[in-house]
N, C-alpha and C. Protein backbone atom coordinates (compact mmCIF):
# COMPACT_ATOMS: atom_id res chain seq x y z
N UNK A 1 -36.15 -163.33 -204.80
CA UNK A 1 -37.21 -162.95 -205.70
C UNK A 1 -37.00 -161.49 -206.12
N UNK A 2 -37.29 -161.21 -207.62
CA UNK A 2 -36.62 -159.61 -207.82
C UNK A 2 -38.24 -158.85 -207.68
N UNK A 3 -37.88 -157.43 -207.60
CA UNK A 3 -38.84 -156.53 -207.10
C UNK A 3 -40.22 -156.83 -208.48
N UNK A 4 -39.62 -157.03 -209.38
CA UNK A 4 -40.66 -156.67 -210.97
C UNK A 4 -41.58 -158.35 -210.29
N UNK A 5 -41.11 -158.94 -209.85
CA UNK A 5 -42.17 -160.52 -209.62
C UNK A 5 -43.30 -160.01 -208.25
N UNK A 6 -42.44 -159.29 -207.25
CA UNK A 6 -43.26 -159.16 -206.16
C UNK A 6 -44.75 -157.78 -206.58
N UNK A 7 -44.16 -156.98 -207.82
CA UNK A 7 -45.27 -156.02 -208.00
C UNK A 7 -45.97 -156.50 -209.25
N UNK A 8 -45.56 -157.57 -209.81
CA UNK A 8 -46.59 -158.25 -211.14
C UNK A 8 -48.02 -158.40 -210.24
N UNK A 9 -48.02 -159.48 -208.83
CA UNK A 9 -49.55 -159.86 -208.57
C UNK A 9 -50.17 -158.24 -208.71
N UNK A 10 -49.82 -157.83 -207.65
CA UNK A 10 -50.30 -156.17 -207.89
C UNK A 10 -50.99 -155.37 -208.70
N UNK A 11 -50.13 -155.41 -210.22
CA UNK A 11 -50.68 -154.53 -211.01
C UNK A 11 -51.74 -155.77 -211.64
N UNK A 12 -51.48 -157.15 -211.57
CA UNK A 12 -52.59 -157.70 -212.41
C UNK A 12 -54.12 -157.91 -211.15
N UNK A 13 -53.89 -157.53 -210.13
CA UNK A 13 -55.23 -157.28 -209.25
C UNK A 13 -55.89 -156.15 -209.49
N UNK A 14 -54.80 -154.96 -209.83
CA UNK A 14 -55.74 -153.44 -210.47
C UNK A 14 -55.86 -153.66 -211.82
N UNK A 15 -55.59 -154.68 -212.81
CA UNK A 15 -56.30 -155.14 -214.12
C UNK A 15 -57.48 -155.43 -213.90
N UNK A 16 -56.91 -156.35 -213.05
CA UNK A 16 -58.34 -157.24 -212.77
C UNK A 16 -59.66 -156.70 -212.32
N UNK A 17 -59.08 -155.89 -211.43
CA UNK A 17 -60.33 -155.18 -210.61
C UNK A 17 -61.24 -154.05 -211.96
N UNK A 18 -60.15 -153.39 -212.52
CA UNK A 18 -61.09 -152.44 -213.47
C UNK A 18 -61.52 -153.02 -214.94
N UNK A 19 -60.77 -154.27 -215.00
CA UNK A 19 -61.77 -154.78 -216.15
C UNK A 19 -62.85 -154.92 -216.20
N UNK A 20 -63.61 -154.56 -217.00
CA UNK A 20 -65.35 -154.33 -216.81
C UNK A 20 -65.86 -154.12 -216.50
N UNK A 21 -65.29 -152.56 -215.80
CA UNK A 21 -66.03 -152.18 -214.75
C UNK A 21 -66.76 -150.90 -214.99
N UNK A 22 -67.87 -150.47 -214.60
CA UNK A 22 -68.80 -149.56 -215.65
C UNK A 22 -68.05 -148.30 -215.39
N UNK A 23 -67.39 -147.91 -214.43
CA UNK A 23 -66.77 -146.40 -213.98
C UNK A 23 -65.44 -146.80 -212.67
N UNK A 24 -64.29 -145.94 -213.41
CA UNK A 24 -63.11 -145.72 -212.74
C UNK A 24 -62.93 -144.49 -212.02
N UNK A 25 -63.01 -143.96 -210.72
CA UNK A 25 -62.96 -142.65 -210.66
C UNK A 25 -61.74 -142.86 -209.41
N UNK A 26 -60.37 -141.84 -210.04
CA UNK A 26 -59.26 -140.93 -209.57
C UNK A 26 -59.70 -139.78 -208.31
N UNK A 27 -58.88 -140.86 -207.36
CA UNK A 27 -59.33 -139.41 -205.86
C UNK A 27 -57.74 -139.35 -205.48
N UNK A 28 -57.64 -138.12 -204.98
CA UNK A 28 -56.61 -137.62 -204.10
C UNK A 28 -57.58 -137.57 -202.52
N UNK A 29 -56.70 -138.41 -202.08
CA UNK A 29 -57.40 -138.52 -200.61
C UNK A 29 -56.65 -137.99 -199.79
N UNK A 30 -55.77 -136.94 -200.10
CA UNK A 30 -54.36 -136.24 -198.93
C UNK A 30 -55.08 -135.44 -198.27
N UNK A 31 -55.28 -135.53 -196.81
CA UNK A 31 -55.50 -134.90 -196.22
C UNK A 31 -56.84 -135.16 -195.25
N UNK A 32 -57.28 -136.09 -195.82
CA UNK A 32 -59.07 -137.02 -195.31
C UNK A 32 -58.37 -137.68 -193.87
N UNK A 33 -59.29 -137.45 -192.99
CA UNK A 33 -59.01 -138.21 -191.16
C UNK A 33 -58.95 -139.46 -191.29
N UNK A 34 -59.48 -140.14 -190.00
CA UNK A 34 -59.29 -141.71 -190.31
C UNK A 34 -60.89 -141.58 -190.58
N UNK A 35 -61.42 -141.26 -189.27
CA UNK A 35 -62.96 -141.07 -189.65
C UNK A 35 -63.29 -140.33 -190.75
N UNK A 36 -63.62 -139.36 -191.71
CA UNK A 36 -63.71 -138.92 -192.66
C UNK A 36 -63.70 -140.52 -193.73
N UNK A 37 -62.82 -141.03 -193.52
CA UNK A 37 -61.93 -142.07 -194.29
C UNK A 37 -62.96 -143.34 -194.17
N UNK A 38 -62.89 -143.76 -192.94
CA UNK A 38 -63.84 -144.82 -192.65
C UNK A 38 -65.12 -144.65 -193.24
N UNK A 39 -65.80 -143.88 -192.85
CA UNK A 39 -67.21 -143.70 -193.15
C UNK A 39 -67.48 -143.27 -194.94
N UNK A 40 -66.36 -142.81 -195.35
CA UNK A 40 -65.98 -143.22 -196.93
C UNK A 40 -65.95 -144.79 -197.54
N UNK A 41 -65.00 -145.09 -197.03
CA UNK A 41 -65.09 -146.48 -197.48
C UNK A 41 -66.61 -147.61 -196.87
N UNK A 42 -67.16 -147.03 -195.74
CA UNK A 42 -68.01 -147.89 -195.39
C UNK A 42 -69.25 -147.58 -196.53
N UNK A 43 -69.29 -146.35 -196.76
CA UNK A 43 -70.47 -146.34 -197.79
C UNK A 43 -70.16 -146.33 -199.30
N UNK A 44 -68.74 -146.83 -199.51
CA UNK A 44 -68.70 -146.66 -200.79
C UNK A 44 -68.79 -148.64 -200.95
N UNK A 45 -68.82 -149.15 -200.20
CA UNK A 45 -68.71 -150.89 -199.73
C UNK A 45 -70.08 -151.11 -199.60
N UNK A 46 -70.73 -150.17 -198.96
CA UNK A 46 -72.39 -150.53 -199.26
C UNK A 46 -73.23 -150.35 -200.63
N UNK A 47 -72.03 -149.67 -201.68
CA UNK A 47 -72.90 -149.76 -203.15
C UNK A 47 -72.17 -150.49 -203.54
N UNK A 48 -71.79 -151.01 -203.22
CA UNK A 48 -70.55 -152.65 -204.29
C UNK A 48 -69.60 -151.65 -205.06
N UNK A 49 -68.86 -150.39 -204.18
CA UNK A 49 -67.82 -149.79 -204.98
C UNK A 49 -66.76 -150.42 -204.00
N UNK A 50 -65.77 -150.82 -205.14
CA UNK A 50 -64.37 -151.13 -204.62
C UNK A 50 -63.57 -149.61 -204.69
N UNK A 51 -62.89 -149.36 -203.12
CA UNK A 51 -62.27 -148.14 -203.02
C UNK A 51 -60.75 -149.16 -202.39
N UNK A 52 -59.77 -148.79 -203.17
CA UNK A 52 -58.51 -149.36 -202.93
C UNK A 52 -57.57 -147.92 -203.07
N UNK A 53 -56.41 -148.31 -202.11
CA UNK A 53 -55.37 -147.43 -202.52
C UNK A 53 -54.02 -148.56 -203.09
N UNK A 54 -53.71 -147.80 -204.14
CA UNK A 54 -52.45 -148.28 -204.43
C UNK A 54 -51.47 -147.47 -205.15
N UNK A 55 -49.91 -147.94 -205.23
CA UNK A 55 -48.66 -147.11 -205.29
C UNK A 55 -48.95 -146.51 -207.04
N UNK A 56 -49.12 -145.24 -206.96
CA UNK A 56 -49.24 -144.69 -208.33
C UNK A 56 -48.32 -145.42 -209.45
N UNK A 57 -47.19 -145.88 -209.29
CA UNK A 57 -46.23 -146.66 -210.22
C UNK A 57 -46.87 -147.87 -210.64
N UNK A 58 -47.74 -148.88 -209.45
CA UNK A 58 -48.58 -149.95 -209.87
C UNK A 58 -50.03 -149.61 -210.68
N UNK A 59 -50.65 -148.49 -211.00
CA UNK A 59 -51.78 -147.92 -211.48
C UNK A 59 -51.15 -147.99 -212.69
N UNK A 60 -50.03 -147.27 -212.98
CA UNK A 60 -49.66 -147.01 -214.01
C UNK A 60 -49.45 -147.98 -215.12
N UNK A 61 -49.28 -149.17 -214.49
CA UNK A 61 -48.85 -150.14 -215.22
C UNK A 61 -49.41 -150.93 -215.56
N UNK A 62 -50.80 -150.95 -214.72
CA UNK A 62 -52.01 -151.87 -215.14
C UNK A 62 -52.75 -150.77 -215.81
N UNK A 63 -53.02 -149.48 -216.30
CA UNK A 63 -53.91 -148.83 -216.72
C UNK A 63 -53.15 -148.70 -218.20
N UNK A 64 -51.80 -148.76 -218.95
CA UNK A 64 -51.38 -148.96 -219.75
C UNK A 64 -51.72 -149.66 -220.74
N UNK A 65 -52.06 -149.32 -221.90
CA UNK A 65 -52.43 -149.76 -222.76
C UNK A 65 -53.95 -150.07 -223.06
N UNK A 66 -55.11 -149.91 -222.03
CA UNK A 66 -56.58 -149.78 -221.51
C UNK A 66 -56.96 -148.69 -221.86
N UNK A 67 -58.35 -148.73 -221.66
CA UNK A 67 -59.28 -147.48 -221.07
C UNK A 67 -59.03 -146.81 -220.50
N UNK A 68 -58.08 -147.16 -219.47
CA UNK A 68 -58.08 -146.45 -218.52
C UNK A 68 -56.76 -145.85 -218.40
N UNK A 69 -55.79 -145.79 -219.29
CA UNK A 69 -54.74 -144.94 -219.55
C UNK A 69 -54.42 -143.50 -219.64
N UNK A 70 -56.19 -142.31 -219.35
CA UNK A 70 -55.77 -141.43 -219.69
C UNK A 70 -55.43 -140.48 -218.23
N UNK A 71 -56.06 -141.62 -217.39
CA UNK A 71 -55.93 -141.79 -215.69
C UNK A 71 -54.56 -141.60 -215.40
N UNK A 72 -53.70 -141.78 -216.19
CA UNK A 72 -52.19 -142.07 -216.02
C UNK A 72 -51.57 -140.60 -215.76
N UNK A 73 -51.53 -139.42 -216.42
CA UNK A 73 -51.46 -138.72 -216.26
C UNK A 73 -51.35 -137.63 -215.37
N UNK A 74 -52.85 -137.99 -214.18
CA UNK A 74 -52.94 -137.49 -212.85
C UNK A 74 -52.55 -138.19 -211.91
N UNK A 75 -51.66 -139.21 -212.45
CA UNK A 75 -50.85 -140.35 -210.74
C UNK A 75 -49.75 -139.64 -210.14
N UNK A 76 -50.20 -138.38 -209.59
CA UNK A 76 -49.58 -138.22 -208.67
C UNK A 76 -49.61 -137.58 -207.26
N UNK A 77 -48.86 -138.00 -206.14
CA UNK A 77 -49.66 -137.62 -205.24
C UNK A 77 -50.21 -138.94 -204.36
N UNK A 78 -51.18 -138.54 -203.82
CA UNK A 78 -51.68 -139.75 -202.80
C UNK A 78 -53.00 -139.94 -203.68
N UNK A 79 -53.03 -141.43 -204.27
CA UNK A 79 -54.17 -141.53 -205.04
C UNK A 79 -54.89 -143.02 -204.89
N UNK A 80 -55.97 -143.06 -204.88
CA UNK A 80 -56.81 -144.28 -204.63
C UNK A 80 -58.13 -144.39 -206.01
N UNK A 81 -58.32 -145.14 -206.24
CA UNK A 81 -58.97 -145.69 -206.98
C UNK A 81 -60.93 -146.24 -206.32
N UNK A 82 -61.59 -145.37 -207.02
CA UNK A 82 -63.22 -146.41 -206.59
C UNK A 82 -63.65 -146.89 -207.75
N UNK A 83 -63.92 -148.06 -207.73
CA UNK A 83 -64.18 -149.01 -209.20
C UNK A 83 -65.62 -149.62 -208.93
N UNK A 84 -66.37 -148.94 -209.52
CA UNK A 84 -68.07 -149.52 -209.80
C UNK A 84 -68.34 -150.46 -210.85
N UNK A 85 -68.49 -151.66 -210.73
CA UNK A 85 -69.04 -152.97 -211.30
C UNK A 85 -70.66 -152.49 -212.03
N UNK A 86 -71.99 -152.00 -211.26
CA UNK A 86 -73.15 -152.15 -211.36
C UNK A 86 -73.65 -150.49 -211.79
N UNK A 87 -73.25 -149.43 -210.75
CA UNK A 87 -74.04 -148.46 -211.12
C UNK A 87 -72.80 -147.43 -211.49
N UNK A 88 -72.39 -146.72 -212.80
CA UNK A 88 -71.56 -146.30 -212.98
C UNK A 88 -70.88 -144.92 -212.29
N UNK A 89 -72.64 -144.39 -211.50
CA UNK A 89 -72.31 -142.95 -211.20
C UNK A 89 -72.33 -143.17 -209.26
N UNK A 90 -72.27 -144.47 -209.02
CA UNK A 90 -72.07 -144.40 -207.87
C UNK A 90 -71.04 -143.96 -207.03
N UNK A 91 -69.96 -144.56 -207.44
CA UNK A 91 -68.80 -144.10 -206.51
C UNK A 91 -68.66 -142.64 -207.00
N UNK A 92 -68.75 -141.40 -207.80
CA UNK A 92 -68.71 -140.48 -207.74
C UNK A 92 -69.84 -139.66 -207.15
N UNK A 93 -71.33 -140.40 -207.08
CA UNK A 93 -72.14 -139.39 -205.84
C UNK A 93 -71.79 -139.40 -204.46
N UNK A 94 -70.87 -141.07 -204.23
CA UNK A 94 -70.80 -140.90 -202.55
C UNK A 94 -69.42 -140.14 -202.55
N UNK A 95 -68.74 -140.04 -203.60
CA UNK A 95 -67.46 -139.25 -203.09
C UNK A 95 -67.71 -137.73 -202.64
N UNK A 96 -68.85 -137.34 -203.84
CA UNK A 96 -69.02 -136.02 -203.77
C UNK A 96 -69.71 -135.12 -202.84
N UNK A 97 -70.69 -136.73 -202.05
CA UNK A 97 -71.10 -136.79 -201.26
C UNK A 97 -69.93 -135.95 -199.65
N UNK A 98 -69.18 -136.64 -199.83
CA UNK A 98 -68.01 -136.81 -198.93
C UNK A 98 -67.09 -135.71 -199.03
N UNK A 99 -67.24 -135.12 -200.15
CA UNK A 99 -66.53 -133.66 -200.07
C UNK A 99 -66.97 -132.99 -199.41
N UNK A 100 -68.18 -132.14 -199.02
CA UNK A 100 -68.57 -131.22 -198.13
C UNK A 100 -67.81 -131.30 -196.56
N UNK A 101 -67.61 -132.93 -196.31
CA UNK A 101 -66.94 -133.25 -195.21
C UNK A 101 -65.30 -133.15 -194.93
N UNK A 102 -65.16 -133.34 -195.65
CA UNK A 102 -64.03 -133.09 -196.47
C UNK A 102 -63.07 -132.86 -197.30
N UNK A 103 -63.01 -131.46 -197.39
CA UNK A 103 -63.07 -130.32 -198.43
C UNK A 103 -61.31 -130.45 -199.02
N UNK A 104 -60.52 -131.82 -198.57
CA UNK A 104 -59.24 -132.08 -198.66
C UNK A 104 -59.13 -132.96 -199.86
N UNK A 105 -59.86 -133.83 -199.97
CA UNK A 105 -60.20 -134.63 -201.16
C UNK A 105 -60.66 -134.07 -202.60
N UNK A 106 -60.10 -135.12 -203.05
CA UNK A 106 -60.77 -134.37 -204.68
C UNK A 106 -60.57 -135.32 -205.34
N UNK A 107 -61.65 -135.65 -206.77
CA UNK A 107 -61.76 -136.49 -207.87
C UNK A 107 -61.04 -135.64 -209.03
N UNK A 108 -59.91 -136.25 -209.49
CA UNK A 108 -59.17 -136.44 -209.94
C UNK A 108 -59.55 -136.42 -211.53
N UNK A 109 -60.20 -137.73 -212.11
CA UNK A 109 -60.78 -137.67 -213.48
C UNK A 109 -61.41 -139.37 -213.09
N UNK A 110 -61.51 -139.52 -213.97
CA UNK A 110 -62.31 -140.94 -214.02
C UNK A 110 -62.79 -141.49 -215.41
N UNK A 111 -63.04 -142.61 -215.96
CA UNK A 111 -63.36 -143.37 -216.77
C UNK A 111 -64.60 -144.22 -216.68
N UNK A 112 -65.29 -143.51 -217.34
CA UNK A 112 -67.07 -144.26 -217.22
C UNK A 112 -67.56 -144.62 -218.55
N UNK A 113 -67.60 -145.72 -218.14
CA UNK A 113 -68.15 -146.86 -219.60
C UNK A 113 -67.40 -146.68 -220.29
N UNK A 114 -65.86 -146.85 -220.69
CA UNK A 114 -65.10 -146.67 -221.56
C UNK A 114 -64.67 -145.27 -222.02
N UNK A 115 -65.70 -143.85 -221.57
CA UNK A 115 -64.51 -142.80 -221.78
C UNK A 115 -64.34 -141.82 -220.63
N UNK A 116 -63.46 -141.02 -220.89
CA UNK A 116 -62.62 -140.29 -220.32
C UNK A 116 -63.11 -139.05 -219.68
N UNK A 117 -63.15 -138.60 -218.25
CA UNK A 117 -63.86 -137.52 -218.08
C UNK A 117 -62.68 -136.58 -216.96
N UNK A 118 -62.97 -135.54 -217.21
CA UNK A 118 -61.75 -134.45 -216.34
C UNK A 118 -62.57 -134.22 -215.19
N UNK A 119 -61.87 -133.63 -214.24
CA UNK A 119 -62.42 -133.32 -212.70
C UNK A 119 -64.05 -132.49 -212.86
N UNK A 120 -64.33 -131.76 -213.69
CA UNK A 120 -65.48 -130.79 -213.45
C UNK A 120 -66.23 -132.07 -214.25
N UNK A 121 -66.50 -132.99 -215.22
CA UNK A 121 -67.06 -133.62 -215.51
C UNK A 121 -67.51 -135.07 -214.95
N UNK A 122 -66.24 -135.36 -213.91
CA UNK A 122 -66.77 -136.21 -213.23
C UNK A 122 -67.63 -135.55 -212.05
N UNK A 123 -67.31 -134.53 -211.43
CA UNK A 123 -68.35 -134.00 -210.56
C UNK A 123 -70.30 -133.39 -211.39
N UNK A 124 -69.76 -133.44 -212.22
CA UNK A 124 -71.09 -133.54 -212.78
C UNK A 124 -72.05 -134.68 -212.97
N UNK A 125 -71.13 -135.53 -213.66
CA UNK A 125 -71.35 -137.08 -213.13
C UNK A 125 -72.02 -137.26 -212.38
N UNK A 126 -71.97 -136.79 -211.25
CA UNK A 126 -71.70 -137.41 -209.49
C UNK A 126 -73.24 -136.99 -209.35
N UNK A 127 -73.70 -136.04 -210.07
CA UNK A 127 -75.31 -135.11 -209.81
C UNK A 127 -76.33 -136.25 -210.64
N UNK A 128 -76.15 -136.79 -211.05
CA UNK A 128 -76.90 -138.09 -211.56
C UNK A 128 -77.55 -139.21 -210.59
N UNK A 129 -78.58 -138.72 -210.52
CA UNK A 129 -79.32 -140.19 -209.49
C UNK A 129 -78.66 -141.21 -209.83
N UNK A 130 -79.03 -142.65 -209.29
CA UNK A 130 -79.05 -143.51 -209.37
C UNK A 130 -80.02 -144.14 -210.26
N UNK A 131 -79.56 -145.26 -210.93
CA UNK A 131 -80.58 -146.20 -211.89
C UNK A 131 -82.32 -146.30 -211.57
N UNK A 132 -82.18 -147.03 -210.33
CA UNK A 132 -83.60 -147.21 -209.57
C UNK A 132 -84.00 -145.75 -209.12
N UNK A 133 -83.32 -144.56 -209.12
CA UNK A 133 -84.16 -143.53 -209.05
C UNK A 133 -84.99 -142.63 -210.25
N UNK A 134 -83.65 -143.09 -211.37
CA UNK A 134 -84.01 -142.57 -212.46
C UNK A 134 -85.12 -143.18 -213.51
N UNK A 135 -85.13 -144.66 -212.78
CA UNK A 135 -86.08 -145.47 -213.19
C UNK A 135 -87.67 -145.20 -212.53
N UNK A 136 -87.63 -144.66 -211.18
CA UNK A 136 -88.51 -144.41 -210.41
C UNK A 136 -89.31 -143.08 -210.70
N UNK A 137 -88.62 -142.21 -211.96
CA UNK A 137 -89.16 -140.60 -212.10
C UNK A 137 -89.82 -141.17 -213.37
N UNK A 138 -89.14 -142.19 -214.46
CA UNK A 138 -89.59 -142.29 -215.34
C UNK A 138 -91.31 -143.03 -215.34
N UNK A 139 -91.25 -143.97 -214.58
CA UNK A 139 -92.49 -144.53 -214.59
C UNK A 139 -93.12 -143.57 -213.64
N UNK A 140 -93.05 -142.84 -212.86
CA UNK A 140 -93.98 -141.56 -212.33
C UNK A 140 -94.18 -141.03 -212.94
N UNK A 141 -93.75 -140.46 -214.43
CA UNK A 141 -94.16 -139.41 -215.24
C UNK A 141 -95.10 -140.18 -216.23
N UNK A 142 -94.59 -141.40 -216.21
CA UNK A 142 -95.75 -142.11 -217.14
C UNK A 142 -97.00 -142.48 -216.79
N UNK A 143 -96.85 -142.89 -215.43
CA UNK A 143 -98.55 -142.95 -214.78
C UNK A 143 -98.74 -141.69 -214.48
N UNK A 144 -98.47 -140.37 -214.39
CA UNK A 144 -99.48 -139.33 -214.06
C UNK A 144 -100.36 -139.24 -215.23
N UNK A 145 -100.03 -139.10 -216.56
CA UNK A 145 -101.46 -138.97 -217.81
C UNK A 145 -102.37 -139.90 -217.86
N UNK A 146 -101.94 -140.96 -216.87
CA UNK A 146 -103.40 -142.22 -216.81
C UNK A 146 -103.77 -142.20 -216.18
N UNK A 147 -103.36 -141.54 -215.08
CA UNK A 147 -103.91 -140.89 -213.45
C UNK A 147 -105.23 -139.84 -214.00
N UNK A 148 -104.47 -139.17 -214.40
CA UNK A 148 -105.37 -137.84 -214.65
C UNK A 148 -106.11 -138.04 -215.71
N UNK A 149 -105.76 -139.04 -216.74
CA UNK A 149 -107.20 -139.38 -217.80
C UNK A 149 -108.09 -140.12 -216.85
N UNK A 150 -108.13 -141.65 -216.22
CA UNK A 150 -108.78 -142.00 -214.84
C UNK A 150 -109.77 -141.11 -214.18
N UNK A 151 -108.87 -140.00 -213.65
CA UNK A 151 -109.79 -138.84 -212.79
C UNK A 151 -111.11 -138.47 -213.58
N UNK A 152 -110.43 -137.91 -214.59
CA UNK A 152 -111.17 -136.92 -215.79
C UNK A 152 -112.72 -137.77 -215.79
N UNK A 153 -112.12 -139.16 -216.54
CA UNK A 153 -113.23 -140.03 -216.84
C UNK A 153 -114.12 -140.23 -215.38
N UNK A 154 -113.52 -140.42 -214.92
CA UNK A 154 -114.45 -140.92 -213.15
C UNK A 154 -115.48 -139.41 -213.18
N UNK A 155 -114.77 -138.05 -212.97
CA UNK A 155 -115.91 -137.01 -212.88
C UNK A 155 -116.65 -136.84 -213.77
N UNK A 156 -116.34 -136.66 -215.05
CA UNK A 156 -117.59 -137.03 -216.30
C UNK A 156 -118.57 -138.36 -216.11
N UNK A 157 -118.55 -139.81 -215.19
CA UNK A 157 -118.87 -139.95 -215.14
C UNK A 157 -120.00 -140.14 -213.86
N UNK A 158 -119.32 -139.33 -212.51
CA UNK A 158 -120.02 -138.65 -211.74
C UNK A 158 -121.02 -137.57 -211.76
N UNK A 159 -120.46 -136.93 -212.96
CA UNK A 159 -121.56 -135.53 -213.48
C UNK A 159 -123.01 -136.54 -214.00
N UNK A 160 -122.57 -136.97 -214.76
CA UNK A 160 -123.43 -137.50 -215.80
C UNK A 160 -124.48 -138.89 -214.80
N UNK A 161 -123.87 -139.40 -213.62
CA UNK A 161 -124.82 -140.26 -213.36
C UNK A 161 -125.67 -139.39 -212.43
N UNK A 162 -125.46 -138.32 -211.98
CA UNK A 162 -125.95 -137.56 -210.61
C UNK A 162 -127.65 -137.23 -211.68
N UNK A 163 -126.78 -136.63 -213.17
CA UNK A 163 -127.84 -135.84 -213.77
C UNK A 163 -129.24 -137.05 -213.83
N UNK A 164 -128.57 -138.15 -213.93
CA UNK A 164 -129.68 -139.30 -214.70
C UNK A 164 -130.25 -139.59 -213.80
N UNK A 165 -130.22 -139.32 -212.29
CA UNK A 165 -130.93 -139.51 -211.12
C UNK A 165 -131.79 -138.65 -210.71
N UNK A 166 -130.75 -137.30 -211.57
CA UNK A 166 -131.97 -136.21 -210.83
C UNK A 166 -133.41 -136.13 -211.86
């Protein structure tokens, strides 16, 4: 069997994996422990992020001609891939998360929703709640003015029944 058949499944599993996927984000993981490592992947597996490593030559060849071609550029080095299906800014809060711990790692660039972002922009990225949080500020800001019209009305109508008694 020649080498180009044994690395076809390969690059069409990193097709596969980043087709449609809301955010691609580029890590250099040189230098991360095992633990550092583990507890990376365990929480990047608890937001439905796929964190894979594979041979920069096989990235290259499935990110060709995609979205995700401009990724091509920074393959080099020791590089792994986190691919978010659901929340786009996930795998870049737990990475960034994971930097303080280990200050050896670094995001690379990444591809969210179809475009292209450089290292300081994906770490900006990364400062973005989550959906259900951002969903959770919005409807808090919308019930406080019915909160506080509610109140308003309740003491105007506490003033006003006290008076009709007295």
């Amino acid at each position: 069997m020649a080498k180009v058949e044994l690395k076809k499944p390969i690059v069409e599993e990193i097709a596969e994996n980043v087709k449609g996927a809301d955010s691609v984000i580029l890590v250099n993981y040189l230098g991360i422990n095992v633990a550092g490592d583990t507890a990376l992947r365990k929480e990047l597996r608890e937001a439905g992020v796929v964190y894979k490593v594979y041979k920069n030559t096989m990235m290259n060849f499935a990110f060709k001609g995609t979205d995700y071609e401009p990724l091509c550029e920074h393959l080099e080095g020791a590089n792994a891939i986190a691919i978010s299906r659901d929340d786009a800014t996930a795998g870049a809060r737990i990475i960034k998360k994971h930097l303080k711990a280990n200050p050896t790692i670094k995001m690379m660039a990444g591809v969210v929703e179809g475009k292209y972002y450089d290292e300081k922009a994906v770490e900006m990225l990364a400062d973005i709640p989550s959906r259900e949080v951002l969903l959770g500020r919005l409807f808090g800001s919308m019930q406080s003015p019915v909160a506080n019209f509610a109140r308003v009305i309740k003491q105007i109508a506490e003033k006003d029944g006290g008076e009709a008694q007295a």
